[in-house]
Protein backbone atom coordinates (compact mmCIF):
# COMPACT_ATOMS: atom_id res chain seq x y z
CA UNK A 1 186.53 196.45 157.21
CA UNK A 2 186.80 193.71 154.66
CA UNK A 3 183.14 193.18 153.87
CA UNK A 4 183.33 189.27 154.65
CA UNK A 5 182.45 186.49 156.71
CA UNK A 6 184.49 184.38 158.45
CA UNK A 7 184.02 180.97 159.20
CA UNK A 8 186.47 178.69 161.82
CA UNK A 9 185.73 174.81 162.65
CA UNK A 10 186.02 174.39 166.37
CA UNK A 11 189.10 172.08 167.50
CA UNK A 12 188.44 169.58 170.47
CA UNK A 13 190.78 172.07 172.62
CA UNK A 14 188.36 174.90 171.74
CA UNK A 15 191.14 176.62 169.29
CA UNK A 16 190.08 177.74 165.89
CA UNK A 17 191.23 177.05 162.25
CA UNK A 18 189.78 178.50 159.30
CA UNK A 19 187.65 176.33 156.89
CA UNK A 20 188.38 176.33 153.11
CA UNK A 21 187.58 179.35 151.49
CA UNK A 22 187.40 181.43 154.79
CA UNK A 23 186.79 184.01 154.33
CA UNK A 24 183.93 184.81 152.29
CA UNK A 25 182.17 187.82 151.01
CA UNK A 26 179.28 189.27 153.18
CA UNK A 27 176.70 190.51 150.50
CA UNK A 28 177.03 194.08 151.42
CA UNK A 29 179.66 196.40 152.83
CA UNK A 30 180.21 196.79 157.09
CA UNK A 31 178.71 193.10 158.11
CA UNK A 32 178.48 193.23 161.48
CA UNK A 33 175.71 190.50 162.51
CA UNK A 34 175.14 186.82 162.42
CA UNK A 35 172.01 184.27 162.47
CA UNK A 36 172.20 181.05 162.10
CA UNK A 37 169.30 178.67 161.50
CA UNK A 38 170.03 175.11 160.17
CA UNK A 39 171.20 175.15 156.56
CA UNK A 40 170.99 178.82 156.37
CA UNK A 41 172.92 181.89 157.87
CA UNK A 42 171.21 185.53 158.13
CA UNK A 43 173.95 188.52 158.03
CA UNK A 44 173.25 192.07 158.43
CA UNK A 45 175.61 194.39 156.05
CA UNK A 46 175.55 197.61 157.61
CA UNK A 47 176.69 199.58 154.94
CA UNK A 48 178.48 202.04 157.13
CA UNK A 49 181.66 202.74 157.89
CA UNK A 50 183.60 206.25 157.48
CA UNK A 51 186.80 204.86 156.85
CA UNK A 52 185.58 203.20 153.26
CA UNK A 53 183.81 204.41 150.78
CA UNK A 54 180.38 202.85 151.02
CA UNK A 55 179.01 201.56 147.14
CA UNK A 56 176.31 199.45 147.72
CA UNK A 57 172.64 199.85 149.97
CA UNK A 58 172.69 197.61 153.53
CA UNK A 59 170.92 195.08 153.12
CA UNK A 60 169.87 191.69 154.76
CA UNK A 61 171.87 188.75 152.92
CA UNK A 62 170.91 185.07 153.36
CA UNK A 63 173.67 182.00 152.81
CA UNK A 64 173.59 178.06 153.01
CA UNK A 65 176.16 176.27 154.62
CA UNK A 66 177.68 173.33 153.98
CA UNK A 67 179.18 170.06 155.47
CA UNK A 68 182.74 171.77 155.17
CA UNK A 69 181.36 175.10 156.90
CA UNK A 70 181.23 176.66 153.40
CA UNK A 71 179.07 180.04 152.53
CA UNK A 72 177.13 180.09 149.39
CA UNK A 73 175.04 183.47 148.67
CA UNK A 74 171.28 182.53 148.09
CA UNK A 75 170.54 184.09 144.90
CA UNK A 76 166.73 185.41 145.97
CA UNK A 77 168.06 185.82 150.00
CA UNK A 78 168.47 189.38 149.91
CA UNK A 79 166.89 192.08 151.09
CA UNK A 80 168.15 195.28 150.49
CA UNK A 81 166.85 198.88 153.02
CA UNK A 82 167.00 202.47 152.36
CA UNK A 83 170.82 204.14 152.19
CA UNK A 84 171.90 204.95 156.46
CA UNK A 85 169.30 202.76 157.86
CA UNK A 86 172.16 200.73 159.65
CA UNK A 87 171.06 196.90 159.88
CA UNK A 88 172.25 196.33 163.47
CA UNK A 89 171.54 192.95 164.54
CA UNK A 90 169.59 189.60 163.54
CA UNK A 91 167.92 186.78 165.61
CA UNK A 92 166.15 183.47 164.37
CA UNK A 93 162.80 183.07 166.10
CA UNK A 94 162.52 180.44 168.79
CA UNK A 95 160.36 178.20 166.63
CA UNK A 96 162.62 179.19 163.76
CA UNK A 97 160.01 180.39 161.34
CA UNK A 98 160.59 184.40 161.59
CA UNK A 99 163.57 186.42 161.31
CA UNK A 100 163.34 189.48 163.54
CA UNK A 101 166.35 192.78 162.75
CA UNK A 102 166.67 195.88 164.02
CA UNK A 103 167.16 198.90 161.20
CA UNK A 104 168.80 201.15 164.12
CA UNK A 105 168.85 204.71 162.68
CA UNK A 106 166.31 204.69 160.24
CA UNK A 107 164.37 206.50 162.64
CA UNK A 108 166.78 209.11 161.77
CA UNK A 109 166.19 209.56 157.85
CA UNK A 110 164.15 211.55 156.67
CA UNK A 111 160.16 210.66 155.05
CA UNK A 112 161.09 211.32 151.50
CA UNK A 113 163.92 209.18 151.75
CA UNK A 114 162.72 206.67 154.09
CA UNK A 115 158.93 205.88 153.21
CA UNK A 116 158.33 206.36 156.82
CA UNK A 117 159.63 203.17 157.66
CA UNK A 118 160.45 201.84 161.24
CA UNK A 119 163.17 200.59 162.67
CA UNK A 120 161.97 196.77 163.85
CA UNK A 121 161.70 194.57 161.32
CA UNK A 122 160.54 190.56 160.66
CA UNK A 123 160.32 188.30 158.21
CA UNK A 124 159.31 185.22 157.42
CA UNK A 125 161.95 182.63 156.16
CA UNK A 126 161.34 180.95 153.42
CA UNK A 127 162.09 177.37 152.44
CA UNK A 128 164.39 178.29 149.80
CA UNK A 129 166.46 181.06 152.08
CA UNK A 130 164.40 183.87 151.09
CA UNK A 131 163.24 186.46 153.06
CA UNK A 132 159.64 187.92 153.22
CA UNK A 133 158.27 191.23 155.69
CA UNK A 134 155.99 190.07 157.52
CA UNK A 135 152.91 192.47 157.49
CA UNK A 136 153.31 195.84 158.70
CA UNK A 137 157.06 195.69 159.04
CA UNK A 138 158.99 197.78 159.44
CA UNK A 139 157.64 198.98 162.55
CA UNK A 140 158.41 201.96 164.21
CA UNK A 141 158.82 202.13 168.23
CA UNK A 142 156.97 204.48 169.88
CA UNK A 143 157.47 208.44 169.43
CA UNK A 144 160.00 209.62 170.72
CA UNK A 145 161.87 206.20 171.82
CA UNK A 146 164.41 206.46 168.75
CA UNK A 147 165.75 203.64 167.31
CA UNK A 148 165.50 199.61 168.11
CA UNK A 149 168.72 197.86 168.85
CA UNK A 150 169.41 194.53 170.75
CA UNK A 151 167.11 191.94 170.09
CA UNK A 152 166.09 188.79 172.71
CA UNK A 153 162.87 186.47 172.68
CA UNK A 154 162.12 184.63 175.52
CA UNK A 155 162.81 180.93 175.53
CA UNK A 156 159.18 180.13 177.21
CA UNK A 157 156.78 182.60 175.14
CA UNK A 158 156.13 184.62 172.11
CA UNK A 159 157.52 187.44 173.45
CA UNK A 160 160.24 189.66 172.09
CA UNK A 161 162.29 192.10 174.15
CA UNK A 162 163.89 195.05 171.76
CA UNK A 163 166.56 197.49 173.41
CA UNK A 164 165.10 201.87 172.81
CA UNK A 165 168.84 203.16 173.93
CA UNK A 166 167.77 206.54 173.13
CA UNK A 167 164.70 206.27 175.49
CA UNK A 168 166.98 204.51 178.11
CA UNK A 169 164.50 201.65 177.72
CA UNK A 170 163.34 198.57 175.92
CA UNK A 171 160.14 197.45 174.80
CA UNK A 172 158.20 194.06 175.00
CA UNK A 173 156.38 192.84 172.22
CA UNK A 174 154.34 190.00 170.97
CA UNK A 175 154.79 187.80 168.64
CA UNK A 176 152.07 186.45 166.28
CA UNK A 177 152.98 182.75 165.94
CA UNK A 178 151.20 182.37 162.54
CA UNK A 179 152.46 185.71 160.75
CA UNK A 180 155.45 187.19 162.61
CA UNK A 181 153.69 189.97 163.33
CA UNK A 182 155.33 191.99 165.89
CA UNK A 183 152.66 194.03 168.25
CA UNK A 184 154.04 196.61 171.14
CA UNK A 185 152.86 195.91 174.38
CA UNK A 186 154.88 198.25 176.81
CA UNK A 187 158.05 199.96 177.48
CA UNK A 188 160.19 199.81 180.44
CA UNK A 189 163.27 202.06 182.05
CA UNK A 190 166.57 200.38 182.49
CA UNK A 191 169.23 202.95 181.97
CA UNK A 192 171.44 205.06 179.70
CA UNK A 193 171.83 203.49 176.15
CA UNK A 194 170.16 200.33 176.85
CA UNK A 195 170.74 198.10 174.46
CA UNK A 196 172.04 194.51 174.46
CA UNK A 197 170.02 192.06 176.66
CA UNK A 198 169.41 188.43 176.75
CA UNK A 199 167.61 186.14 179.02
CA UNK A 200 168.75 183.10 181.19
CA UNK A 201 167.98 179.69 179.93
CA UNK A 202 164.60 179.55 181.85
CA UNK A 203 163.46 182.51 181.01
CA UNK A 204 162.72 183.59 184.29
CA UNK A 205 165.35 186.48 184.10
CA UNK A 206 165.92 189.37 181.61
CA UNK A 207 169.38 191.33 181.69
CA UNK A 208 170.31 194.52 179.91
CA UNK A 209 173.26 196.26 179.25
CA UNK A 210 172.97 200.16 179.57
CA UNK A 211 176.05 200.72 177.59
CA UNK A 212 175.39 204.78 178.93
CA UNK A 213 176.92 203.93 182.48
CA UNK A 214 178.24 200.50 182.06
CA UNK A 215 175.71 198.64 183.83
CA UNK A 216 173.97 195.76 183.87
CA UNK A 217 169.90 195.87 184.93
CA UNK A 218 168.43 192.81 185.76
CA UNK A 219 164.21 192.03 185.65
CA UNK A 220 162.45 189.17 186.86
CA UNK A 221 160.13 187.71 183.41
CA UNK A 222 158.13 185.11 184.93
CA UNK A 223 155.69 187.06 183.59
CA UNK A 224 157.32 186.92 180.50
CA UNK A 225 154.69 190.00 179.16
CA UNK A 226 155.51 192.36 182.38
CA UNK A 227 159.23 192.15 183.62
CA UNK A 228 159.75 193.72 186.95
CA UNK A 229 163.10 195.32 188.04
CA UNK A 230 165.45 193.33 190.59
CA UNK A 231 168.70 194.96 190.78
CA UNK A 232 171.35 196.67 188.79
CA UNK A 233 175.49 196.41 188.92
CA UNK A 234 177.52 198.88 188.12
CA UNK A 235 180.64 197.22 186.26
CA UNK A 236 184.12 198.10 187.67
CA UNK A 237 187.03 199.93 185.86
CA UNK A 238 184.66 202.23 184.14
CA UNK A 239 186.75 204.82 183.68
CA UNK A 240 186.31 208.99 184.10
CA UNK A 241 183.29 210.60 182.17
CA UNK A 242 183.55 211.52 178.61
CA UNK A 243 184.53 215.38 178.80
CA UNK A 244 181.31 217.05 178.78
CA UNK A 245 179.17 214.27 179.45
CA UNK A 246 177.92 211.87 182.16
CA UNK A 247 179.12 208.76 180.18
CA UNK A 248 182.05 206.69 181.83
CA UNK A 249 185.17 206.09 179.51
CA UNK A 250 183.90 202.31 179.01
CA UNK A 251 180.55 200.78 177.95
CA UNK A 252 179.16 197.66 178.19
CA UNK A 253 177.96 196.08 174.40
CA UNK A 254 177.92 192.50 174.43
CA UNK A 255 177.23 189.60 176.95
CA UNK A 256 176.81 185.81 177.01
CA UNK A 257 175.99 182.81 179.56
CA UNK A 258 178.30 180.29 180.13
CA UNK A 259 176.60 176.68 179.25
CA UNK A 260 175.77 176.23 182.90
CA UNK A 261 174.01 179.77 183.43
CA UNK A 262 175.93 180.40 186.54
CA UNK A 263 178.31 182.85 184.87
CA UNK A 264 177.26 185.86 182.57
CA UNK A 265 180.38 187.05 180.14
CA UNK A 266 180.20 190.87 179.38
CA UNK A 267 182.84 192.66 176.79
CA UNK A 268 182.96 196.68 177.75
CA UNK A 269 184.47 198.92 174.86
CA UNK A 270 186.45 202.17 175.22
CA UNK A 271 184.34 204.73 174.21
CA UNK A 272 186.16 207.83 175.38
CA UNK A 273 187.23 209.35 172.14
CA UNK A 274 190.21 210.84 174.06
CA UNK A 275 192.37 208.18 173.68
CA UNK A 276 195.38 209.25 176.09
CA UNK A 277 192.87 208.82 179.11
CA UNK A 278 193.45 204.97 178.97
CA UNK A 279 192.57 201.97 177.63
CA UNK A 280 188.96 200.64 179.14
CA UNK A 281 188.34 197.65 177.01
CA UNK A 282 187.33 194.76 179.45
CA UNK A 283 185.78 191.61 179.85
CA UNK A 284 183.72 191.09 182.84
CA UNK A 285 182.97 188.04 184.71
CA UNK A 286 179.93 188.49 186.63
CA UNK A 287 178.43 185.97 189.29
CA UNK A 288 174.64 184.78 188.91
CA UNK A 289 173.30 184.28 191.84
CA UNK A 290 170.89 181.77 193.21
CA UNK A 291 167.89 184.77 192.57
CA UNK A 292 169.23 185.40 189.22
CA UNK A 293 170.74 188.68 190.61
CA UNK A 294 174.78 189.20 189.39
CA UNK A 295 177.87 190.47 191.21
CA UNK A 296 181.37 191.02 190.30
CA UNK A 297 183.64 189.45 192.17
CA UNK A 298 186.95 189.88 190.47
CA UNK A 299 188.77 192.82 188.72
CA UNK A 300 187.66 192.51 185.06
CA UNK A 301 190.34 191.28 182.16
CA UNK A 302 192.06 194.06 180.24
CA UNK A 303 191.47 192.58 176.49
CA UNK A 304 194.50 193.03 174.35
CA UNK A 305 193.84 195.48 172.40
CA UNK A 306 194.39 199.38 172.14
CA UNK A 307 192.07 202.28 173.10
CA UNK A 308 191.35 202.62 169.85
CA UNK A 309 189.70 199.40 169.04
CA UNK A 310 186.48 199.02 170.50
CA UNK A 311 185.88 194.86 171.00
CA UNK A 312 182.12 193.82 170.55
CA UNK A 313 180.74 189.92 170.89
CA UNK A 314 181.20 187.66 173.30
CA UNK A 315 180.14 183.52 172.89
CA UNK A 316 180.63 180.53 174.80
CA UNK A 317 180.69 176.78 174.19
C-alpha cells in the first residue's frame, strides 16, 4: 500500500526495531516479494492493487544492502514486464547464480500486448546486481495449466518445483547449472489452487499448500525428479464454503519450518468475501512426523486481525 520496503534489525529477544531510513522505496508500486542473496536483495513490484492508482509497469528491482541494513536501488537492477503481468514471487538459486520469478497472470494478457510471453521466468545475476533472462525465458507452463506461482528448488538437486493453481498442480523442472535454463519435466495433482510449497531441509519431502480447500499435500522427493504422493491434511477451522462455490471461508498461503524441521508454520487467510460469516485468519501449527507426514494437533491461533485483512508470510529464526 505504500510501495516500500521495510527493513528491522533483529533484537537478541527476537523483537524488531526499524533500521535508519526504514522504510525505503520498493522500485515499483504493490511490492509484495523478497530475495535475498549476499550484498543484494531481489523485490518483485507487482504493480497491482485496485485501491491505488497504478503509474508505473511491475517490474523486478534489485538493491544492495549495507552494514546498517540500508537499501540502495542498483541503478542497472531493474527489470521492468508487460502492464498486469503480476510479479508474484522471487527465489535465489541454491548455488546463488540464477534468479528464478513467477509472472502469475501473464498467461492471462493477451499476444499483442504480451509478446506471447510465459509466466516462469530466470535470470542470471550479475556481479554488479543486474539482472539478465536467461535463454528462452519467459517460459510458459504447459497449455492449459494457467499461471506459475510458488516457487521451491530442492536443497539436493537442480530441480525446481513451480505451483499451476489453476491446474490444481505443480510442475518439476530442471535446472541447467551453466545457463539457468529452466526445462519442464512433468506435472503432478495436489489439489485446488496449489500454490505455495517448500521442501524439508533434506530434501526428501515436498509440501504444498492447496490454498482451494486449505490443505496441505505432502510427496516423498527422494527422487527429487519424480515426487510421489504420501498424505494430505485438511487444516481445521476452515470455515463454510464461499456461497456458490466449493472453496472453504479460509485458505492456506504461506508456510515455514521451524529451525529444527520438526514443526511446519502455516498462515491461512480469510477469503470469504462475505465478511459477516467470520473471521478465518489462522496460523497453524502442524506436527512433522518421523515419515515426514504432518498432523495438527492443536486448535490453530486466531491472528489479530479483521476479516478483512488477509495475512500472508510466515518466517522463523
Amino acid at each position: 500500500g505504500s510501495n516500500t520496503v521495510a527493513v528491522f534489525s533483529i533484537n537478541p529477544d527476537g523483537s524488531l526495531t526499524p533500521v535508519a531510513g526504514s522504510p525505503f522505496p520498493s522500485g515499483g508500486q504493490t511490492p509484495c516479494s523478497v530475495a535475498i542473496n549476499g550484498e543484494f536483495v531481489y523485490v518483485a513490484n507487482k504493480a497491482l492493487d485496485p485501491l491505488h492508482t497504478i503509474t508505473t509497469a511491475p517490474n523486478y528491482t534489485t538493491f544492495t544492502v549495507d552494514g546498517a541494513g540500508r537499501l540502495t536501488q542498483v541503478p542497472s537492477g531493474q527489470v521492468q514486464v508487460p502492464a498486469g503481468s503480476s510479479p508474484s514471487q522471487v527465489l535465489v538459486s541454491n548455488d546463488r547464480r540464477y534468479l528464478f520469478a513467477t509472472d502469475f497472470l501473464a498467461f492471462m494478457l493477451p499476444t499483442e500486448m504480451s509478446n506471447g510471453i510465459g509466466t516462469l521466468l530466470s535470470f542470471s545475476l550479475q556481479g554488479t546486481g543486474g539482472l539478465k533472462l536467461a535463454p528462452g525465458a519467459p517460459y510458459s507452463v504447459p497449455a492449459g495449466d494457467g499461471g506459475a506461482l510458488g516457487l521451491a528448488q530442492n536443497p539436493r538437486s537442480q530441480t525446481l518445483y513451480v505451483g499451476f493453481p489453476v491446474a490444481s498442480a505443480f510442475g518439476v523442472y530442471s535446472i541447467n547449472a551453466e545457463t539457468g535454463v529452466l526445462t519442464f519435466e512433468t506435472s503432478v495433482s495436489s489439489g485446488p489452487a496449489t500454490c505455495w510449497l517448500r521442501t524439508n531441509a533434506q530434501g526428501s519431502r515436498l509440501y504444498t499448500l492447496n490454498s482451494g480447500e486449505n490443505s496441505v499435500s505432502v510427496f516423498n522427493v527422494e527422487n527429487t525428479d519424480a515426487p510421489v504422493f504420501m498424505a494430505k491434511l485438511f487444516l481445521k477451522d476452515s470455515g463454510p464454503n464461499v456461497s456458490g462455490g466449493t472453496s472453504p471461508s479460509s485458505g492456506d498461503f504461506s508456510l515455514g519450518f521451524s529451525p529444527d524441521g520438526l514443526t511446519l508454520y502455516v498462515v491461512s487467510q480469510s477469503v470469504n468475501p462475505v465478511f459477516t460469516v467470520g473471521d478465518f485468519n489462522y496460523l497453524h501449527v502442524l506436527k512433522v512426523g518421523t515419515d515426514g507426514t504432518v498432523s495438527e494437533p492443536t486448535n490453530p491461533t486466531a491472528l489479530p486481525v479483521g476479516a478483512d485483512v488477509r495475512p500472508q508470510g510466515v518466517a522463523t529464526r
